[in-house]
N, C-alpha and C. Protein backbone atom coordinates (compact mmCIF):
# COMPACT_ATOMS: atom_id res chain seq x y z
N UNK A 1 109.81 91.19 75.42
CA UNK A 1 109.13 91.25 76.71
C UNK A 1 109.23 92.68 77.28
N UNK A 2 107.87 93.13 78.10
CA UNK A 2 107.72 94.58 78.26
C UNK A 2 108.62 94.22 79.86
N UNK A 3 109.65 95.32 79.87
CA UNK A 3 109.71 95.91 80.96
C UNK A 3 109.62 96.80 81.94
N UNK A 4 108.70 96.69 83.29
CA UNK A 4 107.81 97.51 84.15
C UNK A 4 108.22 97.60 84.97
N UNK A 5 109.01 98.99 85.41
CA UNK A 5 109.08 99.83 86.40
C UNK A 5 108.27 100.15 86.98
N UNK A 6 108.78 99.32 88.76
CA UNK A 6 107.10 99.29 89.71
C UNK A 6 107.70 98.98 91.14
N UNK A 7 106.70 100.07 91.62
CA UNK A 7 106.67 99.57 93.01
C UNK A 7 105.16 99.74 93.64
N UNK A 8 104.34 98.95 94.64
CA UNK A 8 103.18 98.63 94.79
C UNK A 8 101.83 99.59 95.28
N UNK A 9 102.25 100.27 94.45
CA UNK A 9 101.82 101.90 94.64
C UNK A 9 100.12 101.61 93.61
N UNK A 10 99.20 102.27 94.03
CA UNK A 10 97.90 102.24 92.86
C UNK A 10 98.36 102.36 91.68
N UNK A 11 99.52 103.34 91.47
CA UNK A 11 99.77 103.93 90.03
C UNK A 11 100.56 102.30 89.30
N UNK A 12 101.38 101.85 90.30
CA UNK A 12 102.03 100.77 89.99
C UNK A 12 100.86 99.72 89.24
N UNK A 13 99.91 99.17 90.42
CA UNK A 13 99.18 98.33 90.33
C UNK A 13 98.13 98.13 89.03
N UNK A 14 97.78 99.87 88.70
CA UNK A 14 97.77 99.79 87.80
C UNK A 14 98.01 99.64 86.39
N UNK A 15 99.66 100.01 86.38
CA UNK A 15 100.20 99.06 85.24
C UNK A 15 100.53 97.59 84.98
N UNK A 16 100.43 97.35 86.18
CA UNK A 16 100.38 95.77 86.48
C UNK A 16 99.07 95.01 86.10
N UNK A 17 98.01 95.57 86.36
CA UNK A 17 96.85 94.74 86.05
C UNK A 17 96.63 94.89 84.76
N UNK A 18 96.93 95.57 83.77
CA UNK A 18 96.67 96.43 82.22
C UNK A 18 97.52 95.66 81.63
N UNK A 19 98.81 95.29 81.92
CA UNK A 19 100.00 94.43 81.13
C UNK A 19 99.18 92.73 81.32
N UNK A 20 98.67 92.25 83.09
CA UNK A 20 98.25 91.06 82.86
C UNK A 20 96.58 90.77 81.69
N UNK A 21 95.96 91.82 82.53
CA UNK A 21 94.53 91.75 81.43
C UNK A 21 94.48 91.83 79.85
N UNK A 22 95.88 92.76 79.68
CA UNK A 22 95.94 92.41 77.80
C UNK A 22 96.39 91.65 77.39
N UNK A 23 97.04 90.72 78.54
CA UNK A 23 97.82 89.23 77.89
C UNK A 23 99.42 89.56 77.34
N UNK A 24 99.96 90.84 78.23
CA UNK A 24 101.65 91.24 77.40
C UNK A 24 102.53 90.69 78.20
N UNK A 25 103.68 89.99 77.73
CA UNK A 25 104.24 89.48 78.86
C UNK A 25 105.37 90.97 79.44
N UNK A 26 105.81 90.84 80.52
CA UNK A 26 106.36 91.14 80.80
C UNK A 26 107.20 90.72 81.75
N UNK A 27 108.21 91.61 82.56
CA UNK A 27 109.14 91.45 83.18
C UNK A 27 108.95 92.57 84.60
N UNK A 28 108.70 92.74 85.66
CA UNK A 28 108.85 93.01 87.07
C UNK A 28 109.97 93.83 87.62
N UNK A 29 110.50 95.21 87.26
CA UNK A 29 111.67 95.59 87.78
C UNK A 29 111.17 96.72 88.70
N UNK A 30 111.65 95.85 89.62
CA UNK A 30 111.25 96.66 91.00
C UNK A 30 111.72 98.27 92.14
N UNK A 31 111.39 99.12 92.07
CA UNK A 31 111.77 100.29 92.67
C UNK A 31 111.65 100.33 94.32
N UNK A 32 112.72 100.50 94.93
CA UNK A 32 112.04 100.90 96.27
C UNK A 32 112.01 102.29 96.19
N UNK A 33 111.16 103.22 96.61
CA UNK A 33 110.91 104.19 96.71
C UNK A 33 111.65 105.08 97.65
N UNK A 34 111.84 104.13 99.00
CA UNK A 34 112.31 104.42 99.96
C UNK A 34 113.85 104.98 100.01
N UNK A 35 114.35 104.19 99.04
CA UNK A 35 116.01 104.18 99.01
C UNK A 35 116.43 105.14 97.91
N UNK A 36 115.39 105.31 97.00
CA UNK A 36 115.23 106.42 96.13
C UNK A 36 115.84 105.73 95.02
N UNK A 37 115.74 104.57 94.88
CA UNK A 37 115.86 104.12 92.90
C UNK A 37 115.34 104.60 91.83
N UNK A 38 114.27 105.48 92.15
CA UNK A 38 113.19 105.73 91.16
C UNK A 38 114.31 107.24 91.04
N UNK A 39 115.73 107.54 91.66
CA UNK A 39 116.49 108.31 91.21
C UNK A 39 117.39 108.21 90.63
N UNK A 40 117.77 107.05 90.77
CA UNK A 40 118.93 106.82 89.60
C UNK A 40 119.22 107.10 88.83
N UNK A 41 120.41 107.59 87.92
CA UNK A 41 120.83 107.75 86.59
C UNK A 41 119.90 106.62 85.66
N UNK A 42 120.17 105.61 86.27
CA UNK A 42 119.95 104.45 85.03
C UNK A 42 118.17 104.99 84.88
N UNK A 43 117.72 104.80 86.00
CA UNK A 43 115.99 105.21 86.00
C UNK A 43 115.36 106.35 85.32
N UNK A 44 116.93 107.31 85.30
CA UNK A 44 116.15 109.19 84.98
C UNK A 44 116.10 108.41 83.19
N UNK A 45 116.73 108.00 82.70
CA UNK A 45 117.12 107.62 81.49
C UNK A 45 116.09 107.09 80.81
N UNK A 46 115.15 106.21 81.72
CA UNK A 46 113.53 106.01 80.88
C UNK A 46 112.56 106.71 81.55
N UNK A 47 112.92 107.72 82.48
CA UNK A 47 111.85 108.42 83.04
C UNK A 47 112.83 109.55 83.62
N UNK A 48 112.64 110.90 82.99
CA UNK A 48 113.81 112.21 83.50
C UNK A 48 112.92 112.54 84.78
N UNK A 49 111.64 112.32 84.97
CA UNK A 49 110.69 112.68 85.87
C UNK A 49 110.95 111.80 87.48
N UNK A 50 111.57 111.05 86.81
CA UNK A 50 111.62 110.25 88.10
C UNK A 50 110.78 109.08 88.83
N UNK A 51 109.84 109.25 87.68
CA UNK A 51 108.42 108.66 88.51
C UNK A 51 107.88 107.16 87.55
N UNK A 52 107.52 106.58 88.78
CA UNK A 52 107.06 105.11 88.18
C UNK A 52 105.61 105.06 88.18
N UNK A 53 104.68 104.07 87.49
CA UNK A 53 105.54 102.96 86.87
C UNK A 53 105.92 104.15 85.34
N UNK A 54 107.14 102.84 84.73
CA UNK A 54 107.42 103.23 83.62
C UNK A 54 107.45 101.88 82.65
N UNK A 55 107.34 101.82 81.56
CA UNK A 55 107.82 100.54 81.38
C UNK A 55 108.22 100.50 79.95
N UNK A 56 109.28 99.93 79.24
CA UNK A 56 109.94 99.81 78.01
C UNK A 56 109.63 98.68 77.18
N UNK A 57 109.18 99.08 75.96
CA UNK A 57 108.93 98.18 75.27
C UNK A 57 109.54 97.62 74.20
N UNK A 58 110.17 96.46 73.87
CA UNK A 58 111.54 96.73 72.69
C UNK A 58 110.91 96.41 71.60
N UNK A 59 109.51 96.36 71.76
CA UNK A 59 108.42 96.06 70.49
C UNK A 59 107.85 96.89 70.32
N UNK A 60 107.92 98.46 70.43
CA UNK A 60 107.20 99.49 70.85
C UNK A 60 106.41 99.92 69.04
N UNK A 61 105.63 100.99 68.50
CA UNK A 61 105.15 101.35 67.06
C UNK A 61 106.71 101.58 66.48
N UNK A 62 106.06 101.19 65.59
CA UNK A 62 107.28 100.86 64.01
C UNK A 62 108.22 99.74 64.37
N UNK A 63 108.35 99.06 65.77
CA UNK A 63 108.58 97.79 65.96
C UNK A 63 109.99 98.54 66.64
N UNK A 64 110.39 99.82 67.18
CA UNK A 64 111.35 100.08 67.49
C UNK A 64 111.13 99.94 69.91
N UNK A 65 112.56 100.30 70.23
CA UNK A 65 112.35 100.24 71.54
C UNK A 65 110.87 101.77 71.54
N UNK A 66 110.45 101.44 72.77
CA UNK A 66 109.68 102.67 73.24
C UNK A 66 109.85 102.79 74.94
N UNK A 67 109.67 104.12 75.17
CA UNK A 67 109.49 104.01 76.91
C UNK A 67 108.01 104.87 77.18
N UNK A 68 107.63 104.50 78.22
CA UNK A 68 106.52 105.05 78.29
C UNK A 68 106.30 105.42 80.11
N UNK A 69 105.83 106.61 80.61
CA UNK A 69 105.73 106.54 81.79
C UNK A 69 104.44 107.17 82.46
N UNK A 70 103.87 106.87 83.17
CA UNK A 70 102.33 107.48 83.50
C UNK A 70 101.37 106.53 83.72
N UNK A 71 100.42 106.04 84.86
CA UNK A 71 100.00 105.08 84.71
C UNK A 71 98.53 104.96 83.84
N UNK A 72 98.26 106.36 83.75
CA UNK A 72 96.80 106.25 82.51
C UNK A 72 96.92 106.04 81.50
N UNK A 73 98.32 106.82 80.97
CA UNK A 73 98.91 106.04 79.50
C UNK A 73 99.96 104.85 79.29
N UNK A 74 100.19 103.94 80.39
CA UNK A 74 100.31 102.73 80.25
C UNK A 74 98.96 102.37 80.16
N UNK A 75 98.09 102.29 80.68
CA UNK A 75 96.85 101.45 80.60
C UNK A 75 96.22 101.69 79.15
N UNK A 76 96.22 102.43 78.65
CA UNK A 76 95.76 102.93 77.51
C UNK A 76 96.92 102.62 75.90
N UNK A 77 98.11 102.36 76.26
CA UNK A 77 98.93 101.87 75.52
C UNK A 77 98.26 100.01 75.26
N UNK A 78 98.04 99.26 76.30
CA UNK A 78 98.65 97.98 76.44
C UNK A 78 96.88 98.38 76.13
N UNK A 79 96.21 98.55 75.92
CA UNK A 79 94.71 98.12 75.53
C UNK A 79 94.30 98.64 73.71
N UNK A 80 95.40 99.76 73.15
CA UNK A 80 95.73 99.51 72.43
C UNK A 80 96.61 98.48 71.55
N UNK A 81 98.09 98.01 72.41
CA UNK A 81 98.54 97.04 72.06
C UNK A 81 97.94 96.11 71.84
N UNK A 82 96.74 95.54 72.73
CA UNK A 82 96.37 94.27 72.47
C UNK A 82 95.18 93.80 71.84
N UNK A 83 94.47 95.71 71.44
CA UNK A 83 93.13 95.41 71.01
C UNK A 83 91.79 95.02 71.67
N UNK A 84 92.29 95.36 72.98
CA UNK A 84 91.25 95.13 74.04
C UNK A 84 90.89 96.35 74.76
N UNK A 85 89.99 96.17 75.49
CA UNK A 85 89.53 97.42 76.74
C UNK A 85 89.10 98.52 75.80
N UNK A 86 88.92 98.51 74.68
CA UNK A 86 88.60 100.15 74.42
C UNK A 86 87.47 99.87 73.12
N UNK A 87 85.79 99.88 73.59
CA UNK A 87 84.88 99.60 73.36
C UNK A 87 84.82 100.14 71.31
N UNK A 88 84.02 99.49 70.75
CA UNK A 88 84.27 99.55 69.39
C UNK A 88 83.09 100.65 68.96
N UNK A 89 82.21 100.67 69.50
CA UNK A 89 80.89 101.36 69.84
C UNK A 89 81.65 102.90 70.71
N UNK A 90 81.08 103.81 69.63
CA UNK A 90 81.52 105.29 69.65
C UNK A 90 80.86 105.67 71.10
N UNK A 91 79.60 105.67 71.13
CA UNK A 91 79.13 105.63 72.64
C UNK A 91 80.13 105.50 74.13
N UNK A 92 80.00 103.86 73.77
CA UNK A 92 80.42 103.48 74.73
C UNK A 92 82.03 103.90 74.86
N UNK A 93 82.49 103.81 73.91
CA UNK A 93 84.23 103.94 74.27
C UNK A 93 84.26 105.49 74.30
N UNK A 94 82.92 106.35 74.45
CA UNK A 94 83.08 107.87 75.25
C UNK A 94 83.22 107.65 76.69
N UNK A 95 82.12 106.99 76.80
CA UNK A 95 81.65 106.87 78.08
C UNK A 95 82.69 106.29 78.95
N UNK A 96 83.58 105.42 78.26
CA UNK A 96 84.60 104.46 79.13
C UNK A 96 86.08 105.71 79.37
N UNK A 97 86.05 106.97 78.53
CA UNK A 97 87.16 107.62 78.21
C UNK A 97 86.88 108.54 79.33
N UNK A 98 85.18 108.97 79.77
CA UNK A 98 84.79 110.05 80.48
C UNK A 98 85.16 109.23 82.18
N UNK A 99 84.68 107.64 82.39
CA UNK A 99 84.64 107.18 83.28
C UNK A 99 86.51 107.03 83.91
N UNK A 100 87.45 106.53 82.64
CA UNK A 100 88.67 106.87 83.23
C UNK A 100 89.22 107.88 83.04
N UNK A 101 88.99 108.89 83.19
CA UNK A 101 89.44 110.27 83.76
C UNK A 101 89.11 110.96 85.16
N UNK A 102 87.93 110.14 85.00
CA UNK A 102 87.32 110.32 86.75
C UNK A 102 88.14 109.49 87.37
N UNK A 103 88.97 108.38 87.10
CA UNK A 103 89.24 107.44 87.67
C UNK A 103 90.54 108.48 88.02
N UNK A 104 91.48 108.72 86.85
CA UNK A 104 93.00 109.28 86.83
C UNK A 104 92.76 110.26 87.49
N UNK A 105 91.63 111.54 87.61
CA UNK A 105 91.97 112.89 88.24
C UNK A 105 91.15 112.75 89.48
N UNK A 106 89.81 113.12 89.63
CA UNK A 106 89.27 112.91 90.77
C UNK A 106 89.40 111.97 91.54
N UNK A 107 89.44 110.70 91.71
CA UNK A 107 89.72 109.47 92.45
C UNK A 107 91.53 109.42 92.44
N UNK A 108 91.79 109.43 91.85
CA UNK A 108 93.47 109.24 91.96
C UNK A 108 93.92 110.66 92.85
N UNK A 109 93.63 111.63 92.39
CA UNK A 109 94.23 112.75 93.25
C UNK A 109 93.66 112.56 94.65
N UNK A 110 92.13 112.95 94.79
CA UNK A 110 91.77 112.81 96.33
C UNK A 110 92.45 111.61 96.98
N UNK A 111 92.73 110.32 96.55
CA UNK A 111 93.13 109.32 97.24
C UNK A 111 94.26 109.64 97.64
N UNK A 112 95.24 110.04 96.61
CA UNK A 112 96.86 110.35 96.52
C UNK A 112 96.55 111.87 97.42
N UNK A 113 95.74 112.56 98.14
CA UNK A 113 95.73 113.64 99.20
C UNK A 113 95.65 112.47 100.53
N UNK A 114 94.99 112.16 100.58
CA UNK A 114 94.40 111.54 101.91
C UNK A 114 95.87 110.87 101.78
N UNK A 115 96.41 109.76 101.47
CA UNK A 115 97.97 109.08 101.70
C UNK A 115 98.60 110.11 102.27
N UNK A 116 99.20 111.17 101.16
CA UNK A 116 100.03 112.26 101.70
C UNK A 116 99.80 112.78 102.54
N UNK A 117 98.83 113.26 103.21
CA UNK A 117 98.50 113.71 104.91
C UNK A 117 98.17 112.95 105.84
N UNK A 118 97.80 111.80 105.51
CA UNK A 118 98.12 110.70 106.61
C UNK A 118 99.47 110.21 106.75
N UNK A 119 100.25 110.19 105.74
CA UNK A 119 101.92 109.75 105.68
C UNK A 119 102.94 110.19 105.85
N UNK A 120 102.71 111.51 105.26
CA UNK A 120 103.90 112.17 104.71
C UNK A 120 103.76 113.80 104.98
N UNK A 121 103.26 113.75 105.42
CA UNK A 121 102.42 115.59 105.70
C UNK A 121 103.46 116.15 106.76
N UNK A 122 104.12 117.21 106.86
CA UNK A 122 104.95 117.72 108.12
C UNK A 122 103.93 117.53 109.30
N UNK A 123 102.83 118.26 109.09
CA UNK A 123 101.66 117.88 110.03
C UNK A 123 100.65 117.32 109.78
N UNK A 124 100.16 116.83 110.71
CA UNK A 124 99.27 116.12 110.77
C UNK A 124 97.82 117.11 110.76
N UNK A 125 96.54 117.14 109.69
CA UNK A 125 95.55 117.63 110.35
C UNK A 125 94.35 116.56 109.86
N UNK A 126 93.34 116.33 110.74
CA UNK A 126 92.09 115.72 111.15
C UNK A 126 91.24 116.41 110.24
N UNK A 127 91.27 117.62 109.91
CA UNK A 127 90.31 118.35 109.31
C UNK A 127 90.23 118.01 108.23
N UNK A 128 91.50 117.72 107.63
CA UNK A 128 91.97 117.76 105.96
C UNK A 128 92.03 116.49 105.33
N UNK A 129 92.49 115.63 106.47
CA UNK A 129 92.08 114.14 106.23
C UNK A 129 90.62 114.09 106.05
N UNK A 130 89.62 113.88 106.95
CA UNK A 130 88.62 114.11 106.67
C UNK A 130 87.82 114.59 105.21
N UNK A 131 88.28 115.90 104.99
CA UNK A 131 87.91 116.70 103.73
C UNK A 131 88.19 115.53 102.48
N UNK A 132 89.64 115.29 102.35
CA UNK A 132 89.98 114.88 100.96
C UNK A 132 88.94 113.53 101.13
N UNK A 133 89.24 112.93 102.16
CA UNK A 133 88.11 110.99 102.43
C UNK A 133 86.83 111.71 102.17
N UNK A 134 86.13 112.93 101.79
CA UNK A 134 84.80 113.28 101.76
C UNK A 134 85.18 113.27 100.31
N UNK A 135 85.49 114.00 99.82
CA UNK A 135 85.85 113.90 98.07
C UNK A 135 86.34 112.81 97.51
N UNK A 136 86.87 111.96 98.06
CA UNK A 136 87.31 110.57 97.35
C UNK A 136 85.81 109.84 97.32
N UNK A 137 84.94 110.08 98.74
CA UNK A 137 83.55 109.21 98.61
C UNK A 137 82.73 109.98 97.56
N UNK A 138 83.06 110.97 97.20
CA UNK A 138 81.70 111.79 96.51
C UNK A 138 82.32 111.47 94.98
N UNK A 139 83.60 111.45 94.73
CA UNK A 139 83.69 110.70 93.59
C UNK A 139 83.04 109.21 93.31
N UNK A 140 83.85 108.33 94.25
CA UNK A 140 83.19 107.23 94.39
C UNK A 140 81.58 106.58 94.20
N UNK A 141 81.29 107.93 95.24
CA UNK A 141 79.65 107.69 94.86
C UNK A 141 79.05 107.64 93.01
N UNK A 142 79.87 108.62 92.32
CA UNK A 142 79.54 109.00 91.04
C UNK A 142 79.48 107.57 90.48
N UNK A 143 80.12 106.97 90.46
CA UNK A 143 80.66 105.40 89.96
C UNK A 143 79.98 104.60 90.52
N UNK A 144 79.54 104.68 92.00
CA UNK A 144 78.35 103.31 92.52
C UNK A 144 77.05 103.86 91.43
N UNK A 145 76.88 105.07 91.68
CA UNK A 145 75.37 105.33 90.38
C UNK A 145 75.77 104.95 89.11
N UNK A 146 76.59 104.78 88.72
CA UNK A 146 76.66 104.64 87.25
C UNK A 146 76.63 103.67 87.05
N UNK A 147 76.96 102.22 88.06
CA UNK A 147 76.97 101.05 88.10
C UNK A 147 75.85 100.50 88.32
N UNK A 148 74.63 101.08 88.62
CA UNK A 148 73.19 100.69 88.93
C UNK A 148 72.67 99.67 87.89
N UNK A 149 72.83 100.02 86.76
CA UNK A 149 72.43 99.51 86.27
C UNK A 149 73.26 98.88 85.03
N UNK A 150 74.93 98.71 85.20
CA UNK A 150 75.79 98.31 84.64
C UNK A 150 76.72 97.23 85.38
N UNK A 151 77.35 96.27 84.22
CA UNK A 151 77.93 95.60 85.04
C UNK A 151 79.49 96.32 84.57
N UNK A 152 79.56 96.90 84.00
CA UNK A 152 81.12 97.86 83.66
C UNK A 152 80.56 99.30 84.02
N UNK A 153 81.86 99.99 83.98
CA UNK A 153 81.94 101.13 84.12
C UNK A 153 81.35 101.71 82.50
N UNK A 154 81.54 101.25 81.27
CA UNK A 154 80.97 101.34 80.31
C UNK A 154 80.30 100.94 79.79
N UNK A 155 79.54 99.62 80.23
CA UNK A 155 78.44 98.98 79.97
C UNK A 155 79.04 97.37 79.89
N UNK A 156 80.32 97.45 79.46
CA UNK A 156 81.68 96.45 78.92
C UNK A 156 82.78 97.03 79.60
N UNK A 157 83.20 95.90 80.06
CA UNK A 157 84.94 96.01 80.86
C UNK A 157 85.88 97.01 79.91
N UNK A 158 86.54 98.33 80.06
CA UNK A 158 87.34 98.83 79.70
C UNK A 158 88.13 99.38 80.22
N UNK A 159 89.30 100.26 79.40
CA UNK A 159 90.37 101.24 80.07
C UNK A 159 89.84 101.77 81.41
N UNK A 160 88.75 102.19 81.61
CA UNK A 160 88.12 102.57 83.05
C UNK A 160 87.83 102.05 84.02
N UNK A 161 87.91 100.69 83.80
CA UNK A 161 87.59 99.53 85.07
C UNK A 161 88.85 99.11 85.42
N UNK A 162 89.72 99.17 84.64
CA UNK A 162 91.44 98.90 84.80
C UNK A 162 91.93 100.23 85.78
N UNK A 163 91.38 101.11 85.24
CA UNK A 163 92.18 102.24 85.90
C UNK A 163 91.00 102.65 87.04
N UNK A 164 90.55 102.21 87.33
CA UNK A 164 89.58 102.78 88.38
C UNK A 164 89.85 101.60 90.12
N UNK A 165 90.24 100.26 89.40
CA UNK A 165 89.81 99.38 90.83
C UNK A 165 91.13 98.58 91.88
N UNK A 166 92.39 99.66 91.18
CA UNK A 166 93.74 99.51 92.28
C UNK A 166 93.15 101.15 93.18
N UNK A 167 92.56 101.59 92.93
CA UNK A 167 92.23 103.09 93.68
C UNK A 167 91.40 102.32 94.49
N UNK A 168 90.50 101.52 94.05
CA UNK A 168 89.00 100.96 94.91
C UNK A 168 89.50 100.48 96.12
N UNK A 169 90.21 99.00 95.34
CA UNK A 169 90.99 98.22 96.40
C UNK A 169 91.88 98.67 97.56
N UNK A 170 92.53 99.36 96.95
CA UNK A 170 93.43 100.32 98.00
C UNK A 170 93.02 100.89 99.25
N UNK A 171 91.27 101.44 99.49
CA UNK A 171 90.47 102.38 99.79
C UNK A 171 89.29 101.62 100.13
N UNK A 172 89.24 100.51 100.18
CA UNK A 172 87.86 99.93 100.46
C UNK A 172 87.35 99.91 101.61
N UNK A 173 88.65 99.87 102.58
CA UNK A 173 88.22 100.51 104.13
C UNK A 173 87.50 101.72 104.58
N UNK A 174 87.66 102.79 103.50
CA UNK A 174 87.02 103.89 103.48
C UNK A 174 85.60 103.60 102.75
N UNK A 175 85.34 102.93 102.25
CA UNK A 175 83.98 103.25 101.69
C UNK A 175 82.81 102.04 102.46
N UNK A 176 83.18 101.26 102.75
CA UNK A 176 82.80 100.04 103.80
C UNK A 176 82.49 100.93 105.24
N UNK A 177 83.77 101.58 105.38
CA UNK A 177 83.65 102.60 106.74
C UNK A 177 82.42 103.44 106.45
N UNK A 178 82.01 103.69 105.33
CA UNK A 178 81.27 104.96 105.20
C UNK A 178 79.53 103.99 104.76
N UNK A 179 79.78 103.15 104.53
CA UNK A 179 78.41 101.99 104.04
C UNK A 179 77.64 102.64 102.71
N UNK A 180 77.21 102.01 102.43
CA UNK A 180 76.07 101.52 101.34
C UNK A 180 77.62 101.62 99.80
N UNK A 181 77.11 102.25 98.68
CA UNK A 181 77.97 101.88 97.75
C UNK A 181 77.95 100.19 96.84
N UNK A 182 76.63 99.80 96.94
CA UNK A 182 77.15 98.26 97.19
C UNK A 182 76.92 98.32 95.59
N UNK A 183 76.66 98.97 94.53
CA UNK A 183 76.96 98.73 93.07
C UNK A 183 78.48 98.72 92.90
N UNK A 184 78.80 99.82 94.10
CA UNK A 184 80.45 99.55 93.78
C UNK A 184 81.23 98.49 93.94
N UNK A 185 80.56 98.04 95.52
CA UNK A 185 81.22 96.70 95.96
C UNK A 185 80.64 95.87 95.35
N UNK A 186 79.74 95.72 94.36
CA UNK A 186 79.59 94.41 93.57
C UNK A 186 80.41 94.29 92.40
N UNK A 187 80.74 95.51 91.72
CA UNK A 187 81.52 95.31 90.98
C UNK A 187 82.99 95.24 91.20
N UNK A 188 83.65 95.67 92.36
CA UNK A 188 84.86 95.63 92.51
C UNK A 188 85.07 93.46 92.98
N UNK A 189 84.10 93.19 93.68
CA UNK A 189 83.98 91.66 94.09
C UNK A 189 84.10 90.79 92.81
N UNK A 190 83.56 91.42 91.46
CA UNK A 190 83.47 90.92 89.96
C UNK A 190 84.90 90.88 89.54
N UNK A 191 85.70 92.67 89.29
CA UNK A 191 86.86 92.23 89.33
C UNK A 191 87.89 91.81 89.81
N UNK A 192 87.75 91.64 91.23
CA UNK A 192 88.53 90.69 92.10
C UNK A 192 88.72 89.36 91.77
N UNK A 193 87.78 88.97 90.69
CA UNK A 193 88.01 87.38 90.74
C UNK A 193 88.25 87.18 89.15
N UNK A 194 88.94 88.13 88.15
CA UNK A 194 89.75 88.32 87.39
C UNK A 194 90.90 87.84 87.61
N UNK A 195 91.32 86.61 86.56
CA UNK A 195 92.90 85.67 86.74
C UNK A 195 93.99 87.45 86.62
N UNK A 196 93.36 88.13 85.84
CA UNK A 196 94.37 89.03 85.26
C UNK A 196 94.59 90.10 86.22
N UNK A 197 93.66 90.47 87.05
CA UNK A 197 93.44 91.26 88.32
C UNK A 197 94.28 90.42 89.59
N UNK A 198 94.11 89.63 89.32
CA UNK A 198 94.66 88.52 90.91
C UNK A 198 95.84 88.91 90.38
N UNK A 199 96.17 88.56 89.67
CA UNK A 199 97.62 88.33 89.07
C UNK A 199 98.47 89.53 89.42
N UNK A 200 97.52 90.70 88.87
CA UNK A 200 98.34 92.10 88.94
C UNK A 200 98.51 92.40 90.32
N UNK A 201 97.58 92.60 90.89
CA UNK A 201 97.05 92.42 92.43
C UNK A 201 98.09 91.93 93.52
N UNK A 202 98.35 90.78 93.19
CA UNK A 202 99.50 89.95 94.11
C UNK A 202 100.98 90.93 94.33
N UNK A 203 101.14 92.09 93.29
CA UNK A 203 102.56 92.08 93.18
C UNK A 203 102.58 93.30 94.42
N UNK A 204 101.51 93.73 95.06
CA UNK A 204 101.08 94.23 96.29
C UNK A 204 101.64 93.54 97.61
N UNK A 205 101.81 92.78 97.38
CA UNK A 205 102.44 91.81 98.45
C UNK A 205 104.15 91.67 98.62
């Protein structure tokens, strides 16, 4: 059984929904952030970085332990592990590789700006908030067009729809706030009602 270093963070959520959607079981070991577990000796030991999620696998290639930490290459591990999410069609499994990278750099960073200056910023500025919520929508937007005429981010559910819709969810107040988008919100409403999405989803709570 995989064990996942997590706390209910997008990056988290997204290893959470990638372990339920490939069908791996795992195990739930929880970080508070706050208290600084994600510093521990025991923690630096599967992650020197400090940073979650992480998660250990005692079934890892050549059947030995593995650790793994990062949440684009958890998602991309466990869709290898299971032989899922990563389109068989050269095309498409470009297209799904180009779509989650937009997901990991542009959408993950602008989002992960806007948190940090609304949260955590010594100061506070209006300007900058603003700015990064303008770049998180103009990413966003990229993905409602691409969805026009798709019901995946690749044509087929992959690594990019996994890693793209704990950022969505997280943020949906912002793009609702901002209106139209509705290829996006149709597809994020699609994977919302994923057993394997609910599932991952809940540990948000």
């Amino acid at each position: 059984m995989i064990d996942l270093y997590f706390a209910p963070t997008a990056n988290g959520l997204r290893a959470a929904i990638a372990l339920e959607e490939a069908g791996l079981p795992y195990r739930l070991r929880h970080l508070n952030l706050y208290e600084g577990e994600q510093n521990t000796p025991e923690f630096r030991k599967i992650n020197p970085s400090g940073l979650m999620p992480a998660i250990v696998d005692p079934d890892g290639p050549g059947g030995k332990p593995f650790a793994l930490s990062q949440s684009g290459a958890i998602v991309l591990y466990c869709a290898e592990k299971s032989g899922k999410f990563l389109p068989k069609d050269a095309a498409a499994r470009a297209l799904a590789m180009q779509w989650f990278v937009q997901a990991a750099s542009d959408i993950s960073g602008a989002s992960m700006a806007v948190f940090r200056l609304e949260a955590t910023a010594p100061e506070k500025s209006k300007a900058n908030i603003d700015y990064f919520a303008k770049r998180l929508l103009d990413a966003f937007l990229a993905c409602d067009q691409a969805l026009e005429n798709r019901e995946y981010l690749a044509g087929e559910i992959s690594v990019a729809d996994l890693m793209l819709y704990p950022s969505f969810a997280l943020r949906r107040s912002i793009i609702e706030g901002a209106g139209g988008y509705d290829n996006l919100r149709r597809w994020g409403d699609a994977m919302a009602l994923r057993p394997g999405i609910k599932r991952g989803m809940s540990h948000q709570n």
